[in-house]
C-alpha atoms as a PDB file:
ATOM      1  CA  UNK A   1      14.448  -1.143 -32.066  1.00  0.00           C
ATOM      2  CA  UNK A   2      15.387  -1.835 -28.467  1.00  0.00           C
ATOM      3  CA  UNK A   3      12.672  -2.864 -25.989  1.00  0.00           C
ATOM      4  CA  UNK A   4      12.413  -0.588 -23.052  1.00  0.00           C
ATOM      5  CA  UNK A   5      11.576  -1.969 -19.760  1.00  0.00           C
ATOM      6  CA  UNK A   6       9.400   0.536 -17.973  1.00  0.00           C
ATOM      7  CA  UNK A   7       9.374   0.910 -14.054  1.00  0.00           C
ATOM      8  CA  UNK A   8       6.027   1.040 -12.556  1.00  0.00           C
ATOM      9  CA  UNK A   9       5.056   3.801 -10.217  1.00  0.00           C
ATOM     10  CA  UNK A  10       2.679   4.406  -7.692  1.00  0.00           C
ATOM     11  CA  UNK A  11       2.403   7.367  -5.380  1.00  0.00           C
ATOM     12  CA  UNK A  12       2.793   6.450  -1.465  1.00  0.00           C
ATOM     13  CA  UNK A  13      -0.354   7.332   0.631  1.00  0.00           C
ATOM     14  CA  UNK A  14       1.905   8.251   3.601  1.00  0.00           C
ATOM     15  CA  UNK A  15       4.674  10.533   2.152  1.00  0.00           C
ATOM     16  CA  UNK A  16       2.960  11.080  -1.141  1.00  0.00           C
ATOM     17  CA  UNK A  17       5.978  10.800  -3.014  1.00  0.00           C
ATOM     18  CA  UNK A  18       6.395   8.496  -6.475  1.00  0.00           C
ATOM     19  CA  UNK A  19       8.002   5.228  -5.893  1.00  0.00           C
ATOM     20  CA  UNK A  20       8.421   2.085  -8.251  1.00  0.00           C
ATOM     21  CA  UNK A  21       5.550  -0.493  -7.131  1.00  0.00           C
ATOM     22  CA  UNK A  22       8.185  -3.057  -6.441  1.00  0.00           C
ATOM     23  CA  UNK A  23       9.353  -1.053  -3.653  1.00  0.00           C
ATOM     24  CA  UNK A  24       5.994  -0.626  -2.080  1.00  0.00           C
ATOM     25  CA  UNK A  25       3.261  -2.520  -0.128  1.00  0.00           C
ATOM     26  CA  UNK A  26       0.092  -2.746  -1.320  1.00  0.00           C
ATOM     27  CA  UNK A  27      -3.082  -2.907   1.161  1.00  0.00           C
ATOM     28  CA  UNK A  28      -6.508  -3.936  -0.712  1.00  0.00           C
ATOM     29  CA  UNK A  29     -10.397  -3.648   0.082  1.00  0.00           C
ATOM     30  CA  UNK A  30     -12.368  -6.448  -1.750  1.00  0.00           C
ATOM     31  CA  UNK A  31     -15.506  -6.279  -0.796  1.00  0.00           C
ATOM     32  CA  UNK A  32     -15.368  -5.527   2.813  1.00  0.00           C
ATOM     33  CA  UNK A  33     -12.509  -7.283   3.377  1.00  0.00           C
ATOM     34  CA  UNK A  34      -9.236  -5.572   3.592  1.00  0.00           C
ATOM     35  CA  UNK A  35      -5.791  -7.342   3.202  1.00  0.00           C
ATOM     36  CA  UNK A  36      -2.036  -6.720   2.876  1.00  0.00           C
ATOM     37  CA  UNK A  37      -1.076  -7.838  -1.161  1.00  0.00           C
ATOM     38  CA  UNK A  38       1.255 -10.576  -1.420  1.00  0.00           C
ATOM     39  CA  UNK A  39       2.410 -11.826  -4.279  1.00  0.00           C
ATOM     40  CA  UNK A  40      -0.484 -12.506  -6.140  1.00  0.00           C
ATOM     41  CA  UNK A  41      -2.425  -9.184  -7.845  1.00  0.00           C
ATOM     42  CA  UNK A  42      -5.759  -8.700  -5.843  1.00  0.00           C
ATOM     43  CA  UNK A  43      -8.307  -6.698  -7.815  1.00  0.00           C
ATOM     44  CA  UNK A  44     -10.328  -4.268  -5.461  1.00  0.00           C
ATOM     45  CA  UNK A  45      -9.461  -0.456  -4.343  1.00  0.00           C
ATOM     46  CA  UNK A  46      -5.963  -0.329  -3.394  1.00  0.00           C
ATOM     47  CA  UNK A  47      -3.660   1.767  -1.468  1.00  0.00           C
ATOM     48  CA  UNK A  48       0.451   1.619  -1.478  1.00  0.00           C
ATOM     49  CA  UNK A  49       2.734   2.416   0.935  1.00  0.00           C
ATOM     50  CA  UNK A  50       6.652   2.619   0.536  1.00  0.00           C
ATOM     51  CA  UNK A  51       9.054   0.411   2.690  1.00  0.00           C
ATOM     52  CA  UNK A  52      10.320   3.884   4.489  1.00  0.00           C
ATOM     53  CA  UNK A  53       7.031   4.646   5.421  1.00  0.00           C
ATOM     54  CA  UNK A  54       6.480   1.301   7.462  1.00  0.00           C
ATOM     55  CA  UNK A  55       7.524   2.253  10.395  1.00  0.00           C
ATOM     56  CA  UNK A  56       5.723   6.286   9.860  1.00  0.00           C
ATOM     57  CA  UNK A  57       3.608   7.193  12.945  1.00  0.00           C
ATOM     58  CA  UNK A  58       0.964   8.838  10.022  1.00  0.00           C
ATOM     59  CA  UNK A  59       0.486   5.295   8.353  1.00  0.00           C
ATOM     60  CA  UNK A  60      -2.524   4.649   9.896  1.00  0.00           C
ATOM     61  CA  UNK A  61      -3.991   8.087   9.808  1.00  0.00           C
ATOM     62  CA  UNK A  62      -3.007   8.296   6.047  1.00  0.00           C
ATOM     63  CA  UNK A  63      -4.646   4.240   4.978  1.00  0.00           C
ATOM     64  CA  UNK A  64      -8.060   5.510   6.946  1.00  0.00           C
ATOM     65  CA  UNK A  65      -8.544   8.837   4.745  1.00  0.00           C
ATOM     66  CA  UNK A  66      -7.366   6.573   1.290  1.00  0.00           C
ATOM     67  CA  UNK A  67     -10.080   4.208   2.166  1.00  0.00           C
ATOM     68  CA  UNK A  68     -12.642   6.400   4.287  1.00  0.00           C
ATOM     69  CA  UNK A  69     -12.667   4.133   6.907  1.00  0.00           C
ATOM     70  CA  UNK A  70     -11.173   2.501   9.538  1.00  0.00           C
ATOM     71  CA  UNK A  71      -9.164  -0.437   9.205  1.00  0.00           C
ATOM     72  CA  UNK A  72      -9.045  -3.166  11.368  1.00  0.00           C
ATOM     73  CA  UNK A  73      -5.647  -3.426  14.127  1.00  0.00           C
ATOM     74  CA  UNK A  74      -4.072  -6.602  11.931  1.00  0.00           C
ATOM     75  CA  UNK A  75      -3.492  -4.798   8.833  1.00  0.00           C
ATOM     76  CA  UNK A  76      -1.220  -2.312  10.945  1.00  0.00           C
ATOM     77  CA  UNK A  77       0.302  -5.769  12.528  1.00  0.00           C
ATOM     78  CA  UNK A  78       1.138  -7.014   9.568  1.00  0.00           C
ATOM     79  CA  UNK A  79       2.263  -3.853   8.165  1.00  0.00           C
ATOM     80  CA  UNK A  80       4.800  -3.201  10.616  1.00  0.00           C
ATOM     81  CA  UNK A  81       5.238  -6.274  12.214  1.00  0.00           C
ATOM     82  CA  UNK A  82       4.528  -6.482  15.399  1.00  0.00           C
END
């Protein structure tokens, strides 16, 4: 019996469509702290975003209502990068 390797998918907040979590970006509330995932798995409530909807003008609009409240300005910084 073969192993199957299953892809991961998580549902953008932005464009609400299903995308494998590898291709996505992952911002995180623990506590009241919020931060962009890296690498390393953060437990806390979560929120992904796919790498087309970077650049979206609704990203911030669309992390606010997933997390009912506002984030601070250098989550969006590091998001897009600038």
């Amino acid at each position: 019996m073969a192993n199957k390797q299953q892809t991961i998918e998580r549902i953008c907040c932005v464009c609400r469509k299903l995308q494998p979590i590898d291709q996505m970006t992952r911002v995180v509330r623990v506590g009241g702290e919020f931060l962009v995932q890296t690498d390393k798995r953060l437990n806390g409530r979560g929120a992904h975003v796919c790498s087309a909807c970077l650049q979206s003008p609704n990203l911030q609009k669309s992390l606010c209502r997933s997390f009912k409240t506002q984030l601070p300005a250098t989550i969006f910084q590091q998001l897009t990068g600038k």
